[in-house]
PDB file of N, CA and C in Angstrom:
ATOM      1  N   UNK A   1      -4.814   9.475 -55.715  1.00  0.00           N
ATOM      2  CA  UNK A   1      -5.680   9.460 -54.568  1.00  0.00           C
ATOM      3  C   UNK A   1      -4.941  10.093 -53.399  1.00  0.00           C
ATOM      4  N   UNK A   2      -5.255  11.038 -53.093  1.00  0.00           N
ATOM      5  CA  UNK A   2      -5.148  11.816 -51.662  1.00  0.00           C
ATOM      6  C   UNK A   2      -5.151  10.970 -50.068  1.00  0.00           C
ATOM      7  N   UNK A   3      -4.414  10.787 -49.578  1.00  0.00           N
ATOM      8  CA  UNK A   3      -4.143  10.003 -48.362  1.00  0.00           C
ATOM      9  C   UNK A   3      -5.803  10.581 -47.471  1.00  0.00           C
ATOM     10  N   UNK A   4      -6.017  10.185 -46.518  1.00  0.00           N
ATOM     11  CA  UNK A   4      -7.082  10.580 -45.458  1.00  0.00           C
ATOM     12  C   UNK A   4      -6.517  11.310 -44.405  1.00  0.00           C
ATOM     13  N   UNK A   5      -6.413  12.660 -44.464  1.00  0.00           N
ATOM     14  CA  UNK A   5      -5.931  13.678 -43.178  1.00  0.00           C
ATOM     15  C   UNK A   5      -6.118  13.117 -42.109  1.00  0.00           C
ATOM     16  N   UNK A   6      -7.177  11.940 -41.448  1.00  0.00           N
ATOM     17  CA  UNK A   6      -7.654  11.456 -40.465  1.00  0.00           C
ATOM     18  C   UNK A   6      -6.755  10.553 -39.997  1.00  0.00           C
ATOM     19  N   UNK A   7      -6.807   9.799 -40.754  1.00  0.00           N
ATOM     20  CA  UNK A   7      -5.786   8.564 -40.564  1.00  0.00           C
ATOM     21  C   UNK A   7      -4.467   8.760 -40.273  1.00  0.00           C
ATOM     22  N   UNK A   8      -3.925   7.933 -39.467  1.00  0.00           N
ATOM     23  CA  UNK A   8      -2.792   8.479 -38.725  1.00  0.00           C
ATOM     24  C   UNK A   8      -2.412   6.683 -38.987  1.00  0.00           C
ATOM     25  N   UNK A   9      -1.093   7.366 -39.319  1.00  0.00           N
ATOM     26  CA  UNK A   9      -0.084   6.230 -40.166  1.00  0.00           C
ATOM     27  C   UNK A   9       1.078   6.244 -38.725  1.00  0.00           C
ATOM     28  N   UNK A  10       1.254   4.860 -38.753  1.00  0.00           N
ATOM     29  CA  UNK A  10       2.318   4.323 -37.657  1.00  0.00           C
ATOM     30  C   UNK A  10       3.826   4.704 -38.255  1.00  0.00           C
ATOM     31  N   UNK A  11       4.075   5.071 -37.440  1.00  0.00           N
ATOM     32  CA  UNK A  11       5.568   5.072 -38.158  1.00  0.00           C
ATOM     33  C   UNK A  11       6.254   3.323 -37.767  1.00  0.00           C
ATOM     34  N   UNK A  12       7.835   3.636 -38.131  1.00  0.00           N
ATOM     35  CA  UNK A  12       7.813   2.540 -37.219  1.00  0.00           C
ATOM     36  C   UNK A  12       8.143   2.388 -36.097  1.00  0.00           C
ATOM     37  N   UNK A  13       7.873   0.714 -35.338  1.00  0.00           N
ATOM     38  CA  UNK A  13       7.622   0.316 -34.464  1.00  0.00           C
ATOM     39  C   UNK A  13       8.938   0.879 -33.738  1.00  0.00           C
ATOM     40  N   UNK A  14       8.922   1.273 -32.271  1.00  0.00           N
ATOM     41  CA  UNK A  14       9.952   1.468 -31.643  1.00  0.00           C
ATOM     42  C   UNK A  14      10.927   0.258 -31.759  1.00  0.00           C
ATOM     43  N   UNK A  15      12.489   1.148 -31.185  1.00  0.00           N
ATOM     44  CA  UNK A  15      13.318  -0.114 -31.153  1.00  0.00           C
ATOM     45  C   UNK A  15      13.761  -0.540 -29.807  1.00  0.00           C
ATOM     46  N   UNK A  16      13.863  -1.705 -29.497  1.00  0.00           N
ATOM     47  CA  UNK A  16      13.914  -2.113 -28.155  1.00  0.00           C
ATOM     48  C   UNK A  16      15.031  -1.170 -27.819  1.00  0.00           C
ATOM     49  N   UNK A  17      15.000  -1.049 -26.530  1.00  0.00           N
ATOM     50  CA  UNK A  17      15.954  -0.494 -25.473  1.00  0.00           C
ATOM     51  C   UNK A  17      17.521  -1.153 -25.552  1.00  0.00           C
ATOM     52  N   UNK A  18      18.164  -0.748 -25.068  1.00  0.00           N
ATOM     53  CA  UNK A  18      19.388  -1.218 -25.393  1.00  0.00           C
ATOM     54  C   UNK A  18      19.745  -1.609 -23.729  1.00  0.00           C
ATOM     55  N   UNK A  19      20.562  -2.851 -23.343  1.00  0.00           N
ATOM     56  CA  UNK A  19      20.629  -3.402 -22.295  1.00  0.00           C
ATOM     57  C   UNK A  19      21.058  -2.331 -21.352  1.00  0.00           C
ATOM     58  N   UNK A  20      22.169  -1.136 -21.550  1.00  0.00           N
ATOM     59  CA  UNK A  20      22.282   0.020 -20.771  1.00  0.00           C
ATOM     60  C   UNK A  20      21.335   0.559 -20.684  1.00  0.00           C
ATOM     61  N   UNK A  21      20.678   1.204 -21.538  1.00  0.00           N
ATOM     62  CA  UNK A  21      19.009   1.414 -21.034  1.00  0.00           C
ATOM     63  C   UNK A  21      18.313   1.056 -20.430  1.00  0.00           C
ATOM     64  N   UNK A  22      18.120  -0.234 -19.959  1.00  0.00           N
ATOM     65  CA  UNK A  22      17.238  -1.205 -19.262  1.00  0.00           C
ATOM     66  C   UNK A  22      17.681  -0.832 -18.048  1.00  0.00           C
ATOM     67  N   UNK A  23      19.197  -1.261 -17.887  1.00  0.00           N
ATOM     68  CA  UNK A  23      19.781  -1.056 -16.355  1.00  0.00           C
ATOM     69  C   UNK A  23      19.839   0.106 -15.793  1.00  0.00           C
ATOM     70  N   UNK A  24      19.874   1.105 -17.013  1.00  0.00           N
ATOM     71  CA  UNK A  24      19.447   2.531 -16.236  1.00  0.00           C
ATOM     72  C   UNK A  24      17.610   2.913 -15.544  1.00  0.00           C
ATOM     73  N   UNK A  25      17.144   2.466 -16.275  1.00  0.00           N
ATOM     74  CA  UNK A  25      16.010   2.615 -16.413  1.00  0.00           C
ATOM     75  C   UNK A  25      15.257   1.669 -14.713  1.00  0.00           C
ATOM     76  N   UNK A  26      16.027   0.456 -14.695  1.00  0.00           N
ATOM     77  CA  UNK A  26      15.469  -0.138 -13.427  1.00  0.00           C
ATOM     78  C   UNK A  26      16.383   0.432 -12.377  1.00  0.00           C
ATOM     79  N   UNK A  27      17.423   0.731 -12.348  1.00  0.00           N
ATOM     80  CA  UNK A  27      18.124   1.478 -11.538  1.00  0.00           C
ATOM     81  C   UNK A  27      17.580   3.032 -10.493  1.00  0.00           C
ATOM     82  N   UNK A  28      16.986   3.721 -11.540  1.00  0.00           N
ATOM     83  CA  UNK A  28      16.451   4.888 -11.244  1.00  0.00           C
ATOM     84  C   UNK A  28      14.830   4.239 -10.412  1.00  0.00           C
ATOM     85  N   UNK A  29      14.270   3.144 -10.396  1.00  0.00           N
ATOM     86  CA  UNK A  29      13.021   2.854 -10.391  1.00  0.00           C
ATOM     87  C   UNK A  29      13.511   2.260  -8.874  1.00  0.00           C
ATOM     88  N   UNK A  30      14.434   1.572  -8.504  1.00  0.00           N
ATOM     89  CA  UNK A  30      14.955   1.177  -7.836  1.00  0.00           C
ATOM     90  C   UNK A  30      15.446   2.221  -6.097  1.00  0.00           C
ATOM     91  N   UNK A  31      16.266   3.446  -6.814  1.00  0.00           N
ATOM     92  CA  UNK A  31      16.607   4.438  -5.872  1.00  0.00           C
ATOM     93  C   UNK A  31      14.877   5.187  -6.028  1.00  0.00           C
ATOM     94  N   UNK A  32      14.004   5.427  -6.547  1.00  0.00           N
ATOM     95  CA  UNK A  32      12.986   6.837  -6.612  1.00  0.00           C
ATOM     96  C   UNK A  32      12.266   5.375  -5.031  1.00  0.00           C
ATOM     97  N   UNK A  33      12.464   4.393  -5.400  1.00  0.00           N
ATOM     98  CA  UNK A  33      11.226   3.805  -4.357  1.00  0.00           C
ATOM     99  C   UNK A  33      12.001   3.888  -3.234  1.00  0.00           C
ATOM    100  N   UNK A  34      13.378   3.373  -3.192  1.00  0.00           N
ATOM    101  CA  UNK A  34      13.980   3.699  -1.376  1.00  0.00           C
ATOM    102  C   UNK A  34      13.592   5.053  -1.170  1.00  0.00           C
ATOM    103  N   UNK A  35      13.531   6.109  -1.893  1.00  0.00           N
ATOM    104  CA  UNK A  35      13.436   7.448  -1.517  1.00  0.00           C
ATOM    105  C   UNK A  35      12.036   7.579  -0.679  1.00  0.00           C
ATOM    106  N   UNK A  36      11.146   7.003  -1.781  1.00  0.00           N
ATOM    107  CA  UNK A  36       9.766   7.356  -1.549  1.00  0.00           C
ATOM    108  C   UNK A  36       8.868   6.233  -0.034  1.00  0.00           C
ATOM    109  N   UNK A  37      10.250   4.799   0.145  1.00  0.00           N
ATOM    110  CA  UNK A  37       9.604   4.199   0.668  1.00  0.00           C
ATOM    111  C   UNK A  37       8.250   3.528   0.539  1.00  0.00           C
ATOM    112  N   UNK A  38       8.315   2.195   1.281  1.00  0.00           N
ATOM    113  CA  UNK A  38       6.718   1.468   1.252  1.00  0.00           C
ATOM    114  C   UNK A  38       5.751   1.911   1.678  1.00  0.00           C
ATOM    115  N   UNK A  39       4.571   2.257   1.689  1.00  0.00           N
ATOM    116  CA  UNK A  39       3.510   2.323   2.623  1.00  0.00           C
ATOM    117  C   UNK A  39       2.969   1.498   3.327  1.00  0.00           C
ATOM    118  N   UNK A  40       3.213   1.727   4.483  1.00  0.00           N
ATOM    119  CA  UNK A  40       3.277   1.190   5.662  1.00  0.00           C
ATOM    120  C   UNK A  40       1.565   0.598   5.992  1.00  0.00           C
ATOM    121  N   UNK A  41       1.502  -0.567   7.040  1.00  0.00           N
ATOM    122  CA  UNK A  41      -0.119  -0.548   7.655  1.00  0.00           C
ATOM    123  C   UNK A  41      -0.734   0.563   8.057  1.00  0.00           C
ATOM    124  N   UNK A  42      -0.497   1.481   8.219  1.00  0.00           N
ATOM    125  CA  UNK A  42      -0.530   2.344   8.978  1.00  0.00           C
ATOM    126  C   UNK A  42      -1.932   3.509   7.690  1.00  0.00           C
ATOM    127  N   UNK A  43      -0.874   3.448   6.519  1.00  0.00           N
ATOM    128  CA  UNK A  43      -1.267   4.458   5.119  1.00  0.00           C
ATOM    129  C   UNK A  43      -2.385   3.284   4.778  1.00  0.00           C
ATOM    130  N   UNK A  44      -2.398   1.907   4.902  1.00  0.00           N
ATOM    131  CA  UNK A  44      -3.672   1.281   4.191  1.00  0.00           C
ATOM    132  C   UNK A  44      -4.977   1.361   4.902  1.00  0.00           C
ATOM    133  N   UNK A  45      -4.491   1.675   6.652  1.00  0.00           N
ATOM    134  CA  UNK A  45      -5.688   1.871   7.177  1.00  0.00           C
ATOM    135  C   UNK A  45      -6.209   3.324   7.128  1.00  0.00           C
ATOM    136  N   UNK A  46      -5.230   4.315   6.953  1.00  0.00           N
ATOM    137  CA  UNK A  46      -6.055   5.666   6.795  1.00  0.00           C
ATOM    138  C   UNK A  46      -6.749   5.539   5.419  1.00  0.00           C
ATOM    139  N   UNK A  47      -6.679   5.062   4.275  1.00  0.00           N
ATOM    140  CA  UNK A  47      -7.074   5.406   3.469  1.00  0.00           C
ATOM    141  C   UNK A  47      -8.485   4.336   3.190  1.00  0.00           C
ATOM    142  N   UNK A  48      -8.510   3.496   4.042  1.00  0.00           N
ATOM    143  CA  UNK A  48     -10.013   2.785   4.180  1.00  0.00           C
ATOM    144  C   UNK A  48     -10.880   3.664   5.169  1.00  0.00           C
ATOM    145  N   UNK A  49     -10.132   4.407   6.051  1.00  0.00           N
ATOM    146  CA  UNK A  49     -10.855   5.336   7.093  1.00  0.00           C
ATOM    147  C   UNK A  49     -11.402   6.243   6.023  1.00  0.00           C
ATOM    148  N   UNK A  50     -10.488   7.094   5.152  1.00  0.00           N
ATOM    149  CA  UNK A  50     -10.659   8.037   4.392  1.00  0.00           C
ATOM    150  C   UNK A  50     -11.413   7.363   3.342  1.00  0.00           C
ATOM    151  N   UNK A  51     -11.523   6.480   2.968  1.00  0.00           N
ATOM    152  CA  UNK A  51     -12.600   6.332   2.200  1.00  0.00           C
ATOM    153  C   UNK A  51     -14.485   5.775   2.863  1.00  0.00           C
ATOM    154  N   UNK A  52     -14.333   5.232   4.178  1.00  0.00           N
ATOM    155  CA  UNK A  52     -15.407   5.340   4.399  1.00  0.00           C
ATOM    156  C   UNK A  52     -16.018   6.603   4.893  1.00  0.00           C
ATOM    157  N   UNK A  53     -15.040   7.323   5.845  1.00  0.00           N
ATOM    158  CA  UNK A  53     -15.677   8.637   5.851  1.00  0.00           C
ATOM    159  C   UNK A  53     -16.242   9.310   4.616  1.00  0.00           C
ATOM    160  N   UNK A  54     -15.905   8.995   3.535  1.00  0.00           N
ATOM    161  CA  UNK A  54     -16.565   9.913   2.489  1.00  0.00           C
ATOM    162  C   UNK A  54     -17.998   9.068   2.017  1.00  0.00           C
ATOM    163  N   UNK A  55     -17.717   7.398   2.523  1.00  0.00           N
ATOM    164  CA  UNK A  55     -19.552   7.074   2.098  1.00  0.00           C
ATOM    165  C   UNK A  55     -20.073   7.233   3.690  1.00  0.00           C
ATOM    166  N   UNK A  56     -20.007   7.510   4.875  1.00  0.00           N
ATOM    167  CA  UNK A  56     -20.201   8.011   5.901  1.00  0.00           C
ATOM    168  C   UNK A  56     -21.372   8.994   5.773  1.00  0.00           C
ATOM    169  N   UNK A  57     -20.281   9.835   5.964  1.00  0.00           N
ATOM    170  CA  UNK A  57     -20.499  11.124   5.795  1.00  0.00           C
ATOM    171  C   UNK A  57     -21.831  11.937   5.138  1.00  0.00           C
ATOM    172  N   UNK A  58     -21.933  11.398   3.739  1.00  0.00           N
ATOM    173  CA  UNK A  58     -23.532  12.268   3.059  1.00  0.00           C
ATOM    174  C   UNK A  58     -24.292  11.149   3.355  1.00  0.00           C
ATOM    175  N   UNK A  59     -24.082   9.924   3.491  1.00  0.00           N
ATOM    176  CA  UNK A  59     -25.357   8.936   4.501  1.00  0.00           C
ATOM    177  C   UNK A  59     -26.076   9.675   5.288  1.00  0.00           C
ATOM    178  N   UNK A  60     -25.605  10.035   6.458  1.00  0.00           N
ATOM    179  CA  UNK A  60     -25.942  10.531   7.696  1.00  0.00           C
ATOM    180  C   UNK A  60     -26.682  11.743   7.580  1.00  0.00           C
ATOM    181  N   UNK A  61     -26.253  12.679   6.604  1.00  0.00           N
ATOM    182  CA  UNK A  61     -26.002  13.504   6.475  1.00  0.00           C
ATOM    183  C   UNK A  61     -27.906  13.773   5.731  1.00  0.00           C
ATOM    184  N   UNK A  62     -28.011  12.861   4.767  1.00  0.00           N
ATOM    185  CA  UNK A  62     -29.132  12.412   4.206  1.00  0.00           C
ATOM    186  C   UNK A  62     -29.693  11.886   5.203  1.00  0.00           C
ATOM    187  N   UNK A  63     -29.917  10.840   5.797  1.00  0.00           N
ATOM    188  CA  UNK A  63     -30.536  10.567   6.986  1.00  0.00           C
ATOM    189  C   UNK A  63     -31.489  11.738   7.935  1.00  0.00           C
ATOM    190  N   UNK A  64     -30.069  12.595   8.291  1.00  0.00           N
ATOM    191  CA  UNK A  64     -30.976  13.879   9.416  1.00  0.00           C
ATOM    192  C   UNK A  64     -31.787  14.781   8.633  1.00  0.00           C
ATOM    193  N   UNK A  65     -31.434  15.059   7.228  1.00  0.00           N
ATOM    194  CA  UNK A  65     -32.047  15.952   6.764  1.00  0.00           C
ATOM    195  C   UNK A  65     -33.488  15.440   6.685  1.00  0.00           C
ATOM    196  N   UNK A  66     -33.610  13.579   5.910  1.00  0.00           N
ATOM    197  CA  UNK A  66     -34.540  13.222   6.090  1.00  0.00           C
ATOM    198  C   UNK A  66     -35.549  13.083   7.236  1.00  0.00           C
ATOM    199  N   UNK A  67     -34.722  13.147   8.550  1.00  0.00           N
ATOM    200  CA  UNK A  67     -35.467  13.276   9.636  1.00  0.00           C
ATOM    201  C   UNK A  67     -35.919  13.771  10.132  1.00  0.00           C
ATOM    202  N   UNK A  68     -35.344  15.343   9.440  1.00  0.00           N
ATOM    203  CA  UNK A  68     -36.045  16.313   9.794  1.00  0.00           C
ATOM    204  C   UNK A  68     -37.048  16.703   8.836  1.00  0.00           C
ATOM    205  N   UNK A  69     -37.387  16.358   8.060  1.00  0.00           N
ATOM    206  CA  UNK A  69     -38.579  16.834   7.130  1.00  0.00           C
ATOM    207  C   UNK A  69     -39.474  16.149   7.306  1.00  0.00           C
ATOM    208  N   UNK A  70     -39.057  14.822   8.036  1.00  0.00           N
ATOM    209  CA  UNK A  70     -40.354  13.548   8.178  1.00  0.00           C
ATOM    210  C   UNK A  70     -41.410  14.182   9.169  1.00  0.00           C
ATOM    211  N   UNK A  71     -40.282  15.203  10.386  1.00  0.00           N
ATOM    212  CA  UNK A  71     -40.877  15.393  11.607  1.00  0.00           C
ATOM    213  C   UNK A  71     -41.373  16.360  11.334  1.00  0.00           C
ATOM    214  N   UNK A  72     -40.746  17.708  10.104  1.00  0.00           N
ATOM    215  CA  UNK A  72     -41.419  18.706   9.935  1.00  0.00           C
ATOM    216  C   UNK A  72     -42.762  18.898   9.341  1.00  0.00           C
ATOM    217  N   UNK A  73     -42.887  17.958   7.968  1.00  0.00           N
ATOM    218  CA  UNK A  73     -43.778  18.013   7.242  1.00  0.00           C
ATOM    219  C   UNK A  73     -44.425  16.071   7.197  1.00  0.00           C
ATOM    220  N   UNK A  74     -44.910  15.497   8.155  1.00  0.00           N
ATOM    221  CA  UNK A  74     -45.511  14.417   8.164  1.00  0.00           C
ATOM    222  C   UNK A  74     -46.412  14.054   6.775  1.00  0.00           C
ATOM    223  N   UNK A  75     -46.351  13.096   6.481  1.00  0.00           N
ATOM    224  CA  UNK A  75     -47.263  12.408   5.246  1.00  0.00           C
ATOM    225  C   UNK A  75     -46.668  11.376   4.828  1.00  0.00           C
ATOM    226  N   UNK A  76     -47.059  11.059   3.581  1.00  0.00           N
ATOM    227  CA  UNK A  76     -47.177   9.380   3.347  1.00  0.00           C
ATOM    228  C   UNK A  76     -45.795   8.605   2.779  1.00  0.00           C
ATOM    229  N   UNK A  77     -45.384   9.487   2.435  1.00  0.00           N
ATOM    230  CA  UNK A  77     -43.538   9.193   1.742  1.00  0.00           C
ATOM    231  C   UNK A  77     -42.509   9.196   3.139  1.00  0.00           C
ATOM    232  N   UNK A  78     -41.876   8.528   2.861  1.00  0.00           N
ATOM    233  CA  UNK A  78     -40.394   8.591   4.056  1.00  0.00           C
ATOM    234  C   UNK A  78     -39.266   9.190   3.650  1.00  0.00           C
ATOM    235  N   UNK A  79     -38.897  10.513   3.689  1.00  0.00           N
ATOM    236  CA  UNK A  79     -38.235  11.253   3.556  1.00  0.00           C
ATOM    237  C   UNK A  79     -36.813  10.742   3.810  1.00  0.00           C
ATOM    238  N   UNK A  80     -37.023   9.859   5.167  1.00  0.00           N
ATOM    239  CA  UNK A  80     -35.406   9.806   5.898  1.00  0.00           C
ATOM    240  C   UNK A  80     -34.801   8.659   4.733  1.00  0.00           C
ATOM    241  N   UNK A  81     -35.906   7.286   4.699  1.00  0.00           N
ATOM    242  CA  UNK A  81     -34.934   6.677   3.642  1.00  0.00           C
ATOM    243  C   UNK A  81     -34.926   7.010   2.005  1.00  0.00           C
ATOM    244  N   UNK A  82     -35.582   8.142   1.925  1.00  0.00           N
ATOM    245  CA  UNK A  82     -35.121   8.495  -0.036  1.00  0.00           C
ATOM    246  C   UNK A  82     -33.654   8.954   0.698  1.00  0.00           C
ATOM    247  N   UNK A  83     -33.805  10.151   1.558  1.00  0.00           N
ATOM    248  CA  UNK A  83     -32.413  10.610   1.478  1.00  0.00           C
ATOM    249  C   UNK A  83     -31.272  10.008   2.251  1.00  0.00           C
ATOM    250  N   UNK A  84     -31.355   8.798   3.126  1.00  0.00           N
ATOM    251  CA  UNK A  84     -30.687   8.096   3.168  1.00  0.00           C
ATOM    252  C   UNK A  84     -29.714   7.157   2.202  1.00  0.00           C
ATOM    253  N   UNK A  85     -31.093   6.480   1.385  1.00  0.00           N
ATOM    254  CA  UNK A  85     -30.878   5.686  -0.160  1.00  0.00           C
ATOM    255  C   UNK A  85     -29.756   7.177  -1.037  1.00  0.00           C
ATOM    256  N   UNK A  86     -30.318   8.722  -1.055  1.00  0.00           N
ATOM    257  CA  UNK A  86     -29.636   9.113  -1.752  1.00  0.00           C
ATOM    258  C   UNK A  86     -28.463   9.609  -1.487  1.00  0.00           C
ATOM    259  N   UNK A  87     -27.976   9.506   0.039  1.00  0.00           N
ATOM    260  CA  UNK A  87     -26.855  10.060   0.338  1.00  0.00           C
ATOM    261  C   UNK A  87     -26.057   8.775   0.458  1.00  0.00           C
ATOM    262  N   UNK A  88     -26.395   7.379   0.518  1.00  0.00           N
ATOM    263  CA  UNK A  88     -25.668   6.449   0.799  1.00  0.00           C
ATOM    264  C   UNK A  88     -24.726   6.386  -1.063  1.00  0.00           C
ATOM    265  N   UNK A  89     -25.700   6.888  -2.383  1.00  0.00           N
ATOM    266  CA  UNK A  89     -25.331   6.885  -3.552  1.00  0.00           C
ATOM    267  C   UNK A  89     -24.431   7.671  -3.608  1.00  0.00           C
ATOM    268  N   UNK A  90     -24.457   8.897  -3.016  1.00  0.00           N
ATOM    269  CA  UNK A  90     -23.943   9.972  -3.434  1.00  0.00           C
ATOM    270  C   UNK A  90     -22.147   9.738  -3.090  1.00  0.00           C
ATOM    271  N   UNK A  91     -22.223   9.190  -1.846  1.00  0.00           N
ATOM    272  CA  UNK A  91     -21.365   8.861  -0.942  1.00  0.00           C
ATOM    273  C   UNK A  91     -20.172   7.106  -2.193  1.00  0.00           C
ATOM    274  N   UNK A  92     -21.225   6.614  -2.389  1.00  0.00           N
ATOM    275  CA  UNK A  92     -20.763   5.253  -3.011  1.00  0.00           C
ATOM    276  C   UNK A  92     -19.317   6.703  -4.210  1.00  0.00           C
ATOM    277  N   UNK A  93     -20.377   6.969  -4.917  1.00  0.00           N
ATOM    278  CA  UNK A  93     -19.922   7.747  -5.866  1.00  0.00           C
ATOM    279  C   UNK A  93     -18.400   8.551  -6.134  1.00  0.00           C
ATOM    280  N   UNK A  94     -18.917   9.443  -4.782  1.00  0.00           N
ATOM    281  CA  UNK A  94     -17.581  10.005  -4.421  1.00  0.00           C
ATOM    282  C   UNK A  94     -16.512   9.360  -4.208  1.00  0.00           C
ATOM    283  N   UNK A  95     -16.537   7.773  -3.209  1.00  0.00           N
ATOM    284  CA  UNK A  95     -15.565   7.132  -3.096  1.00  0.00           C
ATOM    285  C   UNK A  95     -14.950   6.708  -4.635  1.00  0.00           C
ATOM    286  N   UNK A  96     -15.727   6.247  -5.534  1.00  0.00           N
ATOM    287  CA  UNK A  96     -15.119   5.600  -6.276  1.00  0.00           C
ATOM    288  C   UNK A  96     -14.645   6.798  -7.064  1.00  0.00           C
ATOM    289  N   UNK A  97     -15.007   7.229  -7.544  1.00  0.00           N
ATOM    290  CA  UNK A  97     -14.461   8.837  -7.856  1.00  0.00           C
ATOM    291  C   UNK A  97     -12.890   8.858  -7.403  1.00  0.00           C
ATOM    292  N   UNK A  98     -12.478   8.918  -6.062  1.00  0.00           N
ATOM    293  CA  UNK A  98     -11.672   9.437  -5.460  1.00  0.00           C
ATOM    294  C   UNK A  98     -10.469   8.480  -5.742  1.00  0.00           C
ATOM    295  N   UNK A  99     -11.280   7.035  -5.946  1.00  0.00           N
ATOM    296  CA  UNK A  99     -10.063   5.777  -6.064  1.00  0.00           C
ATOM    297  C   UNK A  99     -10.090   5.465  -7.507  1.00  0.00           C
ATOM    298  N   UNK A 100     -10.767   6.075  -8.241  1.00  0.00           N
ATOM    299  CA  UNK A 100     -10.323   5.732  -9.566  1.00  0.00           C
ATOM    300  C   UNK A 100      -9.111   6.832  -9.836  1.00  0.00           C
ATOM    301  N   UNK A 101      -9.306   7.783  -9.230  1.00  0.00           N
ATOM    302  CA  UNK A 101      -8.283   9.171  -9.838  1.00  0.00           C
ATOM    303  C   UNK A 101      -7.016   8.771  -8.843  1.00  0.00           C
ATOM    304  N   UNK A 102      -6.695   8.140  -7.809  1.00  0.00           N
ATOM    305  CA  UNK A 102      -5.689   7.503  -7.700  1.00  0.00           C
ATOM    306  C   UNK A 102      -4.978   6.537  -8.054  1.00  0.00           C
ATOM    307  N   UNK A 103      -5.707   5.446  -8.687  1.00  0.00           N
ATOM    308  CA  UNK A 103      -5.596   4.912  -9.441  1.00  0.00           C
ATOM    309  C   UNK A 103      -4.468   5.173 -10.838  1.00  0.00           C
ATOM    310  N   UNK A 104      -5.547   6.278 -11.483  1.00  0.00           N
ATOM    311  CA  UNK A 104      -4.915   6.851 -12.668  1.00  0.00           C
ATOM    312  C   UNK A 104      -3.578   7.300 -11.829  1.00  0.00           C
ATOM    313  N   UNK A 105      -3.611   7.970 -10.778  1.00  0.00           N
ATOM    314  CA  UNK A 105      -1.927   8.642 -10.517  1.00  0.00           C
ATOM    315  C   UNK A 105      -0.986   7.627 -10.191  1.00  0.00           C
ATOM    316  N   UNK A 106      -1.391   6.209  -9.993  1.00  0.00           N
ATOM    317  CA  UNK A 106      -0.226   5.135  -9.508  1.00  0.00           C
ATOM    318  C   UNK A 106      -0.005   5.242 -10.686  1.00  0.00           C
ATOM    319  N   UNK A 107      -0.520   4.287 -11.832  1.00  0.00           N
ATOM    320  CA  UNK A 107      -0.278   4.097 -13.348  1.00  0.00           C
ATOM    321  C   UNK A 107      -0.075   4.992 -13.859  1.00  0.00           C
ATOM    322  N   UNK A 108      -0.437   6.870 -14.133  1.00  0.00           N
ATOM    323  CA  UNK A 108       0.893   7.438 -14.846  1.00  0.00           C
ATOM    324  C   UNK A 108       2.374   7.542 -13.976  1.00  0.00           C
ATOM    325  N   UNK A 109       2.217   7.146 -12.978  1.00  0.00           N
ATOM    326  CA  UNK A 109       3.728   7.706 -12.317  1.00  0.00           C
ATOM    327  C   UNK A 109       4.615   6.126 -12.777  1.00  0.00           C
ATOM    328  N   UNK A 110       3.826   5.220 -12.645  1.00  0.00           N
ATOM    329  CA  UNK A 110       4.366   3.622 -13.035  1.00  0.00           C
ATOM    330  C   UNK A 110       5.076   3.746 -14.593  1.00  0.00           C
ATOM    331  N   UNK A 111       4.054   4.569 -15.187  1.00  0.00           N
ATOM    332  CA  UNK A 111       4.210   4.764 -16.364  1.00  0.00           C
ATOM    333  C   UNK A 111       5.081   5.973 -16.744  1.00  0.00           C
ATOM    334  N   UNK A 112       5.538   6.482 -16.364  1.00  0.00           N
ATOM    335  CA  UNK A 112       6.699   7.578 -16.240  1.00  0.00           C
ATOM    336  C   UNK A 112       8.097   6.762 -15.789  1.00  0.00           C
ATOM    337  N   UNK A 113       7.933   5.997 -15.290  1.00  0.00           N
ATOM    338  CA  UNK A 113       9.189   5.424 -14.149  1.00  0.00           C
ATOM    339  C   UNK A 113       9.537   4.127 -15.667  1.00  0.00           C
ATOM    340  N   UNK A 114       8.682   4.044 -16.101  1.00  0.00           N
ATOM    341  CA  UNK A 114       9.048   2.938 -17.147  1.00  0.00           C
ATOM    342  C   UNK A 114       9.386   3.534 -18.688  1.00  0.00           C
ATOM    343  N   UNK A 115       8.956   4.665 -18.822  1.00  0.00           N
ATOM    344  CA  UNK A 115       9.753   5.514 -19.783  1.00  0.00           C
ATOM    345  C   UNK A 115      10.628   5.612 -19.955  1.00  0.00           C
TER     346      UNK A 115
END
């Protein structure tokens, strides 16, 4: 019987680190953060600024457009809140977008530093 090309066979299990390893390993994790420093109050409030500006932003943005079509073309639908409702989505979106992909860059760099 022919193995399954698909199947992917474990080798074996890694072997733990060796205690010089360890101490190298937290050592380097140790100097890269004095280098890189904490982020300060300062970086947690820009980046709540920077993230509401981005659900801000196509809100409003949706809003006028809606306001202007309400005023241009009058009738029975409300223009301002579909595109309000759709710029407030659009906006949700982008944020999380933006903080999931930072996200991913804390945890591979976490995950590099622990390699």
């Amino acid at each position: 019987m022919t193995p399954d090309p698909k199947s992917k066979r474990a080798g074996p299990p890694p072997a733990d680190p060796s205690l010089a390893e360890q101490v190298g390993a937290r050592a380097a994790r140790k100097l890269k953060a004095r280098r890189s420093g904490t982020p300060g109050v300062w970086f947690g409030v820009g980046m709540m600024g920077l993230i509401g500006w981005s659900v801000a932003v196509p809100t409003l943005l949706g809003a006028a457009l809606g306001l202007w079509l309400d005023q241009r073309y009058p009738g029975g639908r409300s223009w301002t809140l579909a595109l309000l409702m759709a710029g407030l989505t659009l906006g949700c979106l982008n944020a999380w977008q933006w903080v999931s992909k930072e996200d991913r860059a804390m945890r591979d760099e976490q995950d590099d530093d622990d390699a």
